[in-house]
N, C-alpha and C. Protein backbone atom coordinates (compact mmCIF):
# COMPACT_ATOMS: atom_id res chain seq x y z
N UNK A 1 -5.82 -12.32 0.08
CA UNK A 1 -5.88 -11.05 -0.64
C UNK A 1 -4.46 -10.67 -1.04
N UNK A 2 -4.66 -10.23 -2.56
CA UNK A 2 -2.79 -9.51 -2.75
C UNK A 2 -3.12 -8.15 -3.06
N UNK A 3 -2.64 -7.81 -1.45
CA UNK A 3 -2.75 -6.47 -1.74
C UNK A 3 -1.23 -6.02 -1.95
N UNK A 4 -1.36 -4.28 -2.62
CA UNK A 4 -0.61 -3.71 -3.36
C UNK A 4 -0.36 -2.74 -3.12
N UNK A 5 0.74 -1.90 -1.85
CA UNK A 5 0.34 -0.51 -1.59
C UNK A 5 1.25 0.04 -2.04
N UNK A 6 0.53 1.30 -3.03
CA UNK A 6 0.46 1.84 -4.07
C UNK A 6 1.12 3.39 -3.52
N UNK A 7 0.56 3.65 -2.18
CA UNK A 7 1.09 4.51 -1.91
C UNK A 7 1.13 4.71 -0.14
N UNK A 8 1.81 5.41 0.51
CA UNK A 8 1.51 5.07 2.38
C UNK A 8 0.37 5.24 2.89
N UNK A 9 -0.94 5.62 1.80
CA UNK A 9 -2.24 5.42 2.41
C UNK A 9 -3.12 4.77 1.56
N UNK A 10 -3.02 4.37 0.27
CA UNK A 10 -3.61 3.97 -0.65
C UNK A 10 -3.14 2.28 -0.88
N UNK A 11 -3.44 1.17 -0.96
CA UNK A 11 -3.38 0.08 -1.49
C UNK A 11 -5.01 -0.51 -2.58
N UNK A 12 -4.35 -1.14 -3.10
CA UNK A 12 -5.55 -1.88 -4.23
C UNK A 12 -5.30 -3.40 -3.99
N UNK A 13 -6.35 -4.31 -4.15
CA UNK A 13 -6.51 -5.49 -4.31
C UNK A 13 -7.12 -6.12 -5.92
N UNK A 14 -7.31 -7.57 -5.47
CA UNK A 14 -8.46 -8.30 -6.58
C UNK A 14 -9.93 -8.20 -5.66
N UNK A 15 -10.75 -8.96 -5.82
CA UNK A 15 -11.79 -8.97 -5.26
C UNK A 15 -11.48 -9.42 -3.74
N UNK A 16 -12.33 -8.02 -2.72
CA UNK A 16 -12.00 -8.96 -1.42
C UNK A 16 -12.99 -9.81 -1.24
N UNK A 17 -13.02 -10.70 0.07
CA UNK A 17 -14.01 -11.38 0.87
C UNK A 17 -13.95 -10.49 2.24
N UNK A 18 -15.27 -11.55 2.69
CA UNK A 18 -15.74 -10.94 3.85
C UNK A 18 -14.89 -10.96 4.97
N UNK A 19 -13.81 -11.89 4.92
CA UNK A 19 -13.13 -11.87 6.20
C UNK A 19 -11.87 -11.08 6.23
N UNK A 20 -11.90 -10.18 4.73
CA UNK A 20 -10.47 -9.18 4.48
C UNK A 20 -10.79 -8.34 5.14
N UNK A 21 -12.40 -7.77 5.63
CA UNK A 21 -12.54 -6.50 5.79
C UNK A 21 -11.89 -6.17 6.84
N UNK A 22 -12.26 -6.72 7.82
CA UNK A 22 -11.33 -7.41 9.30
C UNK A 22 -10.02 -6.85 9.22
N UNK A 23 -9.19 -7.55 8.20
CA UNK A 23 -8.01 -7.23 8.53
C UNK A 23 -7.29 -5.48 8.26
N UNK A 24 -8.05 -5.81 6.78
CA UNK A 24 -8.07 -4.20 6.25
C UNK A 24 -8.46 -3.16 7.49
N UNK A 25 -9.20 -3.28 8.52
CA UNK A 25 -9.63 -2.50 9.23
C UNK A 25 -8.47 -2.47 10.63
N UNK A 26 -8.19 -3.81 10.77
CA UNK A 26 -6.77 -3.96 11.73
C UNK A 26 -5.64 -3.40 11.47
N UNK A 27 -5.26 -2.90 9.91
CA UNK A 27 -4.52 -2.39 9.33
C UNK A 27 -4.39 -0.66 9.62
N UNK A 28 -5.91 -0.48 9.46
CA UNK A 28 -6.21 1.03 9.73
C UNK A 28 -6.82 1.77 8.56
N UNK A 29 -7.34 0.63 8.03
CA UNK A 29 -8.12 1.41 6.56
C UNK A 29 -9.21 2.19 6.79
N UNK A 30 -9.83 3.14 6.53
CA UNK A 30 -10.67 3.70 7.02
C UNK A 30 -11.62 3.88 6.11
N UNK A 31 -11.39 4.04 5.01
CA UNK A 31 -12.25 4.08 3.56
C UNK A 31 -11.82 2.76 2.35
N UNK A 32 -13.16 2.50 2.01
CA UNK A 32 -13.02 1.15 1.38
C UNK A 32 -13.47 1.74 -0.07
N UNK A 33 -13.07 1.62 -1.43
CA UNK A 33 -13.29 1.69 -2.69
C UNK A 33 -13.59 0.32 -3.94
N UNK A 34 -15.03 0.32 -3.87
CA UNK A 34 -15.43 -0.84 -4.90
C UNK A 34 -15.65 -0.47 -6.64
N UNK A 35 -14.31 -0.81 -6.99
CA UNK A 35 -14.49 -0.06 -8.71
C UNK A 35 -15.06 -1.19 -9.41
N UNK A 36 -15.67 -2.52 -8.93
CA UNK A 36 -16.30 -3.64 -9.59
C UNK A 36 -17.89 -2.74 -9.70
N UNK A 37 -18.67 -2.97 -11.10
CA UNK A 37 -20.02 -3.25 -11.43
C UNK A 37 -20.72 -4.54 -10.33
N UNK A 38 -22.08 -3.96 -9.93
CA UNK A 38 -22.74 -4.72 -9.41
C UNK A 38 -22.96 -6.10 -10.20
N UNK A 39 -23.38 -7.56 -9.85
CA UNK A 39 -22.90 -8.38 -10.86
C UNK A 39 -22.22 -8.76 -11.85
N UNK A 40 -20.90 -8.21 -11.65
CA UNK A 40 -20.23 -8.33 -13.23
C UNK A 40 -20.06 -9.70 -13.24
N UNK A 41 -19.90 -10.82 -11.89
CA UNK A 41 -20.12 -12.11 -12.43
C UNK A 41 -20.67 -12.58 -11.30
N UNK A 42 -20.84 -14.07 -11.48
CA UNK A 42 -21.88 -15.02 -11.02
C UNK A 42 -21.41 -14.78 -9.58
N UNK A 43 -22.00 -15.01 -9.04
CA UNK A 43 -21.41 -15.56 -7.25
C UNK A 43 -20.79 -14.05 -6.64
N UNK A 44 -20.53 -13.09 -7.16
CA UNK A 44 -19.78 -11.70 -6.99
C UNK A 44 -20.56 -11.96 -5.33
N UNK A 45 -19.89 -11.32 -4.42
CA UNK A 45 -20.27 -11.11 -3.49
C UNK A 45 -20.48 -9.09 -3.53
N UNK A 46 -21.95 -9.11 -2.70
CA UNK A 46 -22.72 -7.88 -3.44
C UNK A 46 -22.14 -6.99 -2.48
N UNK A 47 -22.16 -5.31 -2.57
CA UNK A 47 -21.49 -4.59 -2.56
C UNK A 47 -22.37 -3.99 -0.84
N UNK A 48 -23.58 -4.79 -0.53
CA UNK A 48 -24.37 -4.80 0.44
C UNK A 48 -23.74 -5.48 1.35
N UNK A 49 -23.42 -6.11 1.07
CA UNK A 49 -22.67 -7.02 1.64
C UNK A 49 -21.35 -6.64 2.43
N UNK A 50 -20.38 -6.41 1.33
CA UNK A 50 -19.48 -5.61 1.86
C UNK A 50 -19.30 -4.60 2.63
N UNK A 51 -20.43 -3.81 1.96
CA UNK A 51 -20.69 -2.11 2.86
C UNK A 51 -21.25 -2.49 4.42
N UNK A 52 -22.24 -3.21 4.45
CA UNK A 52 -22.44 -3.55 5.93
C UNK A 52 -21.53 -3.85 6.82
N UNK A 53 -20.38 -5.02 6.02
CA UNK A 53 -19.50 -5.32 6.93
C UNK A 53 -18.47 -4.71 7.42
N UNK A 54 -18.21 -3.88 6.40
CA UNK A 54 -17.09 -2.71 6.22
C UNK A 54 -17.55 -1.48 7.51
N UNK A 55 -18.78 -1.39 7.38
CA UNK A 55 -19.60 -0.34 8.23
C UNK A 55 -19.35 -0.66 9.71
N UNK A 56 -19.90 -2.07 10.02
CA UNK A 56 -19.46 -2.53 11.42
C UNK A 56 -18.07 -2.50 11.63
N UNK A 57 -17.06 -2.34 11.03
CA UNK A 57 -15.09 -2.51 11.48
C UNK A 57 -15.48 -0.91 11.32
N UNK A 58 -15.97 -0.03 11.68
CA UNK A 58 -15.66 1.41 11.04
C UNK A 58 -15.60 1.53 9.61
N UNK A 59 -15.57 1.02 8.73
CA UNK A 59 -14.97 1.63 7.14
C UNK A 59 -15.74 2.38 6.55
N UNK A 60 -15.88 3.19 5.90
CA UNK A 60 -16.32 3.81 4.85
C UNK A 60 -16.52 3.11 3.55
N UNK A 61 -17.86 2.97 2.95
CA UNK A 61 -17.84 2.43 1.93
C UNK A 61 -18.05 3.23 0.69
N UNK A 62 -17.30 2.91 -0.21
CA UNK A 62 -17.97 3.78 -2.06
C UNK A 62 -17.67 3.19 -2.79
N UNK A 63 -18.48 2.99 -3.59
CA UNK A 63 -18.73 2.06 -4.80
C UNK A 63 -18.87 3.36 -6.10
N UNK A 64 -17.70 3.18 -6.60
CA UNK A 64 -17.30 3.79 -7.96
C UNK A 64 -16.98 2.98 -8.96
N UNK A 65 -18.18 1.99 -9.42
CA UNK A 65 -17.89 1.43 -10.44
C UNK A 65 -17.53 1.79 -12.17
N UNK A 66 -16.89 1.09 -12.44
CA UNK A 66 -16.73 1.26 -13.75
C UNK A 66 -16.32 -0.30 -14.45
N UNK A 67 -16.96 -0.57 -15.83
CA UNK A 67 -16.18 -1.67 -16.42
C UNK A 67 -15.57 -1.73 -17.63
N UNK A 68 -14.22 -1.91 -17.39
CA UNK A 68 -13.34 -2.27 -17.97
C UNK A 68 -12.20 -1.18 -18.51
N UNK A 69 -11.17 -1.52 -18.76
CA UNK A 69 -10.23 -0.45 -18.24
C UNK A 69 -10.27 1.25 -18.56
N UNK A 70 -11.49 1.49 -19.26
CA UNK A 70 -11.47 2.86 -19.45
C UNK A 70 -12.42 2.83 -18.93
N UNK A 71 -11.31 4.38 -17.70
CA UNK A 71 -12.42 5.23 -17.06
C UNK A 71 -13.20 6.46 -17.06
N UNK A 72 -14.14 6.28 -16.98
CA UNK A 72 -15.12 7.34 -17.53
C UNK A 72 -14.06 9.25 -16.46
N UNK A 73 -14.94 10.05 -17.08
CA UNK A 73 -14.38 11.29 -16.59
C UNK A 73 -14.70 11.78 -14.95
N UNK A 74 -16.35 11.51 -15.39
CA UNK A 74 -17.08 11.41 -13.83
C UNK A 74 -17.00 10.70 -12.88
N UNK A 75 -16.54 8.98 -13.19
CA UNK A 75 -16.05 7.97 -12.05
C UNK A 75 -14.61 8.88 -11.73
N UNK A 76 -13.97 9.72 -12.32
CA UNK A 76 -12.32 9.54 -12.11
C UNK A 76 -12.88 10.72 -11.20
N UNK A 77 -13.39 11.73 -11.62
CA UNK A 77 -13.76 13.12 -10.65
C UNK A 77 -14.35 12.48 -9.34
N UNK A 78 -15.00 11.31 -8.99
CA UNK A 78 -15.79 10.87 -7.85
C UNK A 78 -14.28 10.35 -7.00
N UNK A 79 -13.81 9.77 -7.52
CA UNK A 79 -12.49 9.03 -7.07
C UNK A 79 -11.47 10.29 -6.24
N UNK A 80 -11.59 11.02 -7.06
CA UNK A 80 -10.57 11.96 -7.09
C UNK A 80 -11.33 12.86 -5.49
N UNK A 81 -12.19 13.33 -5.17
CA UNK A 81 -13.17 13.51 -4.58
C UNK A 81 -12.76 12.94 -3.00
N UNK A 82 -12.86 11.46 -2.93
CA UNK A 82 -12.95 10.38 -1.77
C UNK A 82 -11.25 10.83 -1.64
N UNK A 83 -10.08 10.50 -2.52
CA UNK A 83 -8.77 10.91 -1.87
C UNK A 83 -8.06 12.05 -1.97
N UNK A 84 -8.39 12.95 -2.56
CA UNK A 84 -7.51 14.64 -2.39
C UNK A 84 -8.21 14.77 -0.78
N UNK A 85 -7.16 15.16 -0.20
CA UNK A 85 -6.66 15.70 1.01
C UNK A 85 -7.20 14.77 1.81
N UNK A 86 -7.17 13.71 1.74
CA UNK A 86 -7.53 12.67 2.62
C UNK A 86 -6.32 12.16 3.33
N UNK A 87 -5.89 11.92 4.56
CA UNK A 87 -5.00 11.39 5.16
C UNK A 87 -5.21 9.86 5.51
N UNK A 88 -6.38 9.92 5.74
CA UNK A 88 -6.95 8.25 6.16
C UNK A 88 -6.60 7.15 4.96
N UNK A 89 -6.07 6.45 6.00
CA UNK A 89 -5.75 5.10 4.48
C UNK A 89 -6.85 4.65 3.57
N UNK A 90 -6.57 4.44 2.49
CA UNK A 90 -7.70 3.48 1.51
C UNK A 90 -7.67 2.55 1.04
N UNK A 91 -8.24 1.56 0.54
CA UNK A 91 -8.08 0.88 -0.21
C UNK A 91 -9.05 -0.08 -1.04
N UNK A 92 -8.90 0.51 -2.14
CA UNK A 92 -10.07 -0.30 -3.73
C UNK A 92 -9.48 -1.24 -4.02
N UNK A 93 -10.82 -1.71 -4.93
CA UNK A 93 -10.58 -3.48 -5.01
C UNK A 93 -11.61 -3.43 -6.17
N UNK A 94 -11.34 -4.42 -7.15
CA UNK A 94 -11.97 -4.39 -8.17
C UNK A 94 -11.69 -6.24 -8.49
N UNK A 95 -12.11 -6.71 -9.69
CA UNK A 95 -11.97 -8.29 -9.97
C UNK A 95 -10.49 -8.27 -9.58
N UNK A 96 -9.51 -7.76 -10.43
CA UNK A 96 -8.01 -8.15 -10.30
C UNK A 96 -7.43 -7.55 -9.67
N UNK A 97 -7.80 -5.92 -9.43
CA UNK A 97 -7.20 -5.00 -8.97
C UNK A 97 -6.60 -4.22 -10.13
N UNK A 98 -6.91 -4.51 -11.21
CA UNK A 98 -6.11 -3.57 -12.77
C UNK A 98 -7.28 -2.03 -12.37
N UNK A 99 -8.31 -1.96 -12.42
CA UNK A 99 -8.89 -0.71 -12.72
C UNK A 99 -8.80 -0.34 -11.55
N UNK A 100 -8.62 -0.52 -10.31
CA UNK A 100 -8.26 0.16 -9.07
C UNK A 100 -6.59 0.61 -8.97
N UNK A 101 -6.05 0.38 -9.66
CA UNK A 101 -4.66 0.47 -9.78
C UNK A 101 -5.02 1.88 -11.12
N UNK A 102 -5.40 1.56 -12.17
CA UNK A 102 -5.71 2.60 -13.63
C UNK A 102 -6.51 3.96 -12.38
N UNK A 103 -7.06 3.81 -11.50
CA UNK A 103 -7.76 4.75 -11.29
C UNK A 103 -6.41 5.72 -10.01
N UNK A 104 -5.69 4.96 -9.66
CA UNK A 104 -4.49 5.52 -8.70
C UNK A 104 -3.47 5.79 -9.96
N UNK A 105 -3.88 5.44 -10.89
CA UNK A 105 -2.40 5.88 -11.92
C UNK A 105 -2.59 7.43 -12.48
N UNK A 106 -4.45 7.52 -12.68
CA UNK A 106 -4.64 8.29 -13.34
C UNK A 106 -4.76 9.85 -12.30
N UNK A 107 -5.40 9.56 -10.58
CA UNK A 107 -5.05 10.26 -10.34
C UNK A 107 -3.42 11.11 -10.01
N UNK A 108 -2.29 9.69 -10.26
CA UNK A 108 -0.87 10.05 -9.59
C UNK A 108 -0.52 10.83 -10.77
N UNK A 109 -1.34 10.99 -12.55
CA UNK A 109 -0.88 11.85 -13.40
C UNK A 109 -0.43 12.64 -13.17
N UNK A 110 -1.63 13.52 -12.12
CA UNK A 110 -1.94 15.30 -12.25
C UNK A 110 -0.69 15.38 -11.77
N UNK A 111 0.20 16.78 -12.86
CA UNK A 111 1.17 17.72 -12.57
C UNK A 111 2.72 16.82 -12.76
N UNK A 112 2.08 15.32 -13.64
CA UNK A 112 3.62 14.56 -13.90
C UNK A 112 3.78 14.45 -15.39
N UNK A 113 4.46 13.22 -16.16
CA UNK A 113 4.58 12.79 -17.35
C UNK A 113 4.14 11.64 -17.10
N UNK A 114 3.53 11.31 -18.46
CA UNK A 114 3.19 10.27 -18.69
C UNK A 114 4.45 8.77 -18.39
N UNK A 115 5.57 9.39 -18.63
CA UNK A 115 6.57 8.46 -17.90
C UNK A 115 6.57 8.36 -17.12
N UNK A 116 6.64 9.36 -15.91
CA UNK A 116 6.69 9.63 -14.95
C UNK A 116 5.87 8.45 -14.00
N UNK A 117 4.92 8.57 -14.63
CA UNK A 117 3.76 7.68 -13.94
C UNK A 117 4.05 6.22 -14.54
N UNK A 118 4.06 5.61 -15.76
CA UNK A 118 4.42 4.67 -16.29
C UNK A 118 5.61 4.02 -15.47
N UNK A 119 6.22 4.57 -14.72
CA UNK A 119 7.89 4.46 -14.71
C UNK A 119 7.63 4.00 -12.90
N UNK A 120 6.77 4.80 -12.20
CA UNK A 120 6.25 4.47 -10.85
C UNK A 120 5.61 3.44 -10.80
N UNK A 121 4.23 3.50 -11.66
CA UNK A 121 3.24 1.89 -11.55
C UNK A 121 4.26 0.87 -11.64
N UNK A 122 5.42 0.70 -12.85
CA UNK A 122 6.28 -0.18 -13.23
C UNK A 122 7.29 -0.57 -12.03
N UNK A 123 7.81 0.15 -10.97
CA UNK A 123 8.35 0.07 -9.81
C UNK A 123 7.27 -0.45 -8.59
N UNK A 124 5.96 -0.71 -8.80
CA UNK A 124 5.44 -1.00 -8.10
C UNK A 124 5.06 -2.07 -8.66
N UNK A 125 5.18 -2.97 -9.45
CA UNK A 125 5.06 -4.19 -10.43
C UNK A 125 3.53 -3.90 -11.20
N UNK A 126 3.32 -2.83 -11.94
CA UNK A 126 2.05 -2.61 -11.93
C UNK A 126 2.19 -1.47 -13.83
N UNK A 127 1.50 -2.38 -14.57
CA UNK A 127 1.87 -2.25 -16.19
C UNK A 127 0.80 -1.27 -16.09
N UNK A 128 1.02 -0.24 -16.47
CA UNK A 128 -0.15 0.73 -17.02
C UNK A 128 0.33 1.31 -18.36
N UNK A 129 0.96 0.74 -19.17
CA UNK A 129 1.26 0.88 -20.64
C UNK A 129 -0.07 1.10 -21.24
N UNK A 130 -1.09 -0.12 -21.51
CA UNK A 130 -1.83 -0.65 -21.83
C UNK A 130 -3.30 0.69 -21.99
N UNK A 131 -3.23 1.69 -20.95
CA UNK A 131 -4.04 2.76 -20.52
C UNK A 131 -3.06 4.24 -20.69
N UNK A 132 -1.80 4.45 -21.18
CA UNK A 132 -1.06 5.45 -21.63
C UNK A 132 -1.83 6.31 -22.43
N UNK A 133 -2.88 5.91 -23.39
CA UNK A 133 -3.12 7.01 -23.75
C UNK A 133 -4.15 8.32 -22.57
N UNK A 134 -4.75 7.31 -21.80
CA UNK A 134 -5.65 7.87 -20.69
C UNK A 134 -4.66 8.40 -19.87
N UNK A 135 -3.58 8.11 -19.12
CA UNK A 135 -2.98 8.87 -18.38
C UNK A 135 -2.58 10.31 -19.22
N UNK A 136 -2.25 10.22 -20.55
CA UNK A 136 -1.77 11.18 -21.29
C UNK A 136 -2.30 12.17 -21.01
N UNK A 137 -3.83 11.73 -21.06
CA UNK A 137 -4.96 12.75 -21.59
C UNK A 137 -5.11 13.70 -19.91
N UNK A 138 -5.05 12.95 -19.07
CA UNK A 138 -4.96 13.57 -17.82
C UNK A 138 -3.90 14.41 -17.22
N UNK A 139 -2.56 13.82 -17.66
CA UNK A 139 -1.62 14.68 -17.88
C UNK A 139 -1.79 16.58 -18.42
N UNK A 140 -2.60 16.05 -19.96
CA UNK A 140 -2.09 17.15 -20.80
C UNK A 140 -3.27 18.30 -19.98
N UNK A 141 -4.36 17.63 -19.36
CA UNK A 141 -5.44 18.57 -18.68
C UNK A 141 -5.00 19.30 -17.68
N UNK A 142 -4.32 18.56 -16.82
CA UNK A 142 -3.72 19.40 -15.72
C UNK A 142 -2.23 20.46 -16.09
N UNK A 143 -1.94 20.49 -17.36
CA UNK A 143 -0.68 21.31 -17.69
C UNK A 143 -1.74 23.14 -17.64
């Protein structure tokens, strides 16, 4: 797994397996975030799957899917939901980890600039150019 922590309680991955949950949970993750669509491809290991296993290490499971890099308003409000005032670590996982990363960019907007945020993902090796106009838009909401 390459994980990516994004922030001291938040990290994102690519797709995990079953034997990440384990570690993720040795780590101290406490809430698990699946921004992959059920089948988006062949062999996907199912989100039943995960949640069970996740369930037995303690984790919390939520499945906030969305596909492809624009995120809807209501997935971002559900997201937003699971980490405001959450102290417990997290960490989403999607195919690459790009829309679990777009969904930590868009909440790190509220109350910054669009640089601001561009300029952080980019210090964390993490291009969110590509979705600028969506951070914008989240930006200009919270002014």
């Amino acid at each position: 797994m390459n994980k990516i922590q994004l922030h001291d309680n938040f990290s994102v991955s690519e797709q995990i397996k079953i034997d990440h949950i384990k570690q993720l949970a040795d780590e101290g993750v406490k809430t698990l975030i699946c921004n992959r669509p059920e089948g988006e491809e062949p062999n996907q290991i199912t989100c039943a799957e995960i949640k069970a296993v996740a369930e037995q290490n303690g984790i919390n499971f939520i499945h906030i899917p969305v596909a492809g890099r624009v995120i809807p308003k209501e997935a971002l409000d559900e997201f937003l939901k699971v980490i405001d005032g959450s102290n417990d670590k997290i960490h989403a996982y999607c195919k690459t980890g790009t829309r679990s990363s777009i969904f930590w960019g868009l909440a790190h907007a509220r109350g910054k600039s669009v640089d601001q945020v561009l300029e952080k993902a980019a210090s964390l090796g993490i291009n969110l150019t590509p979705v600028a106009d969506q951070i914008e838009k989240v930006c200009n909401d919270c002014k």
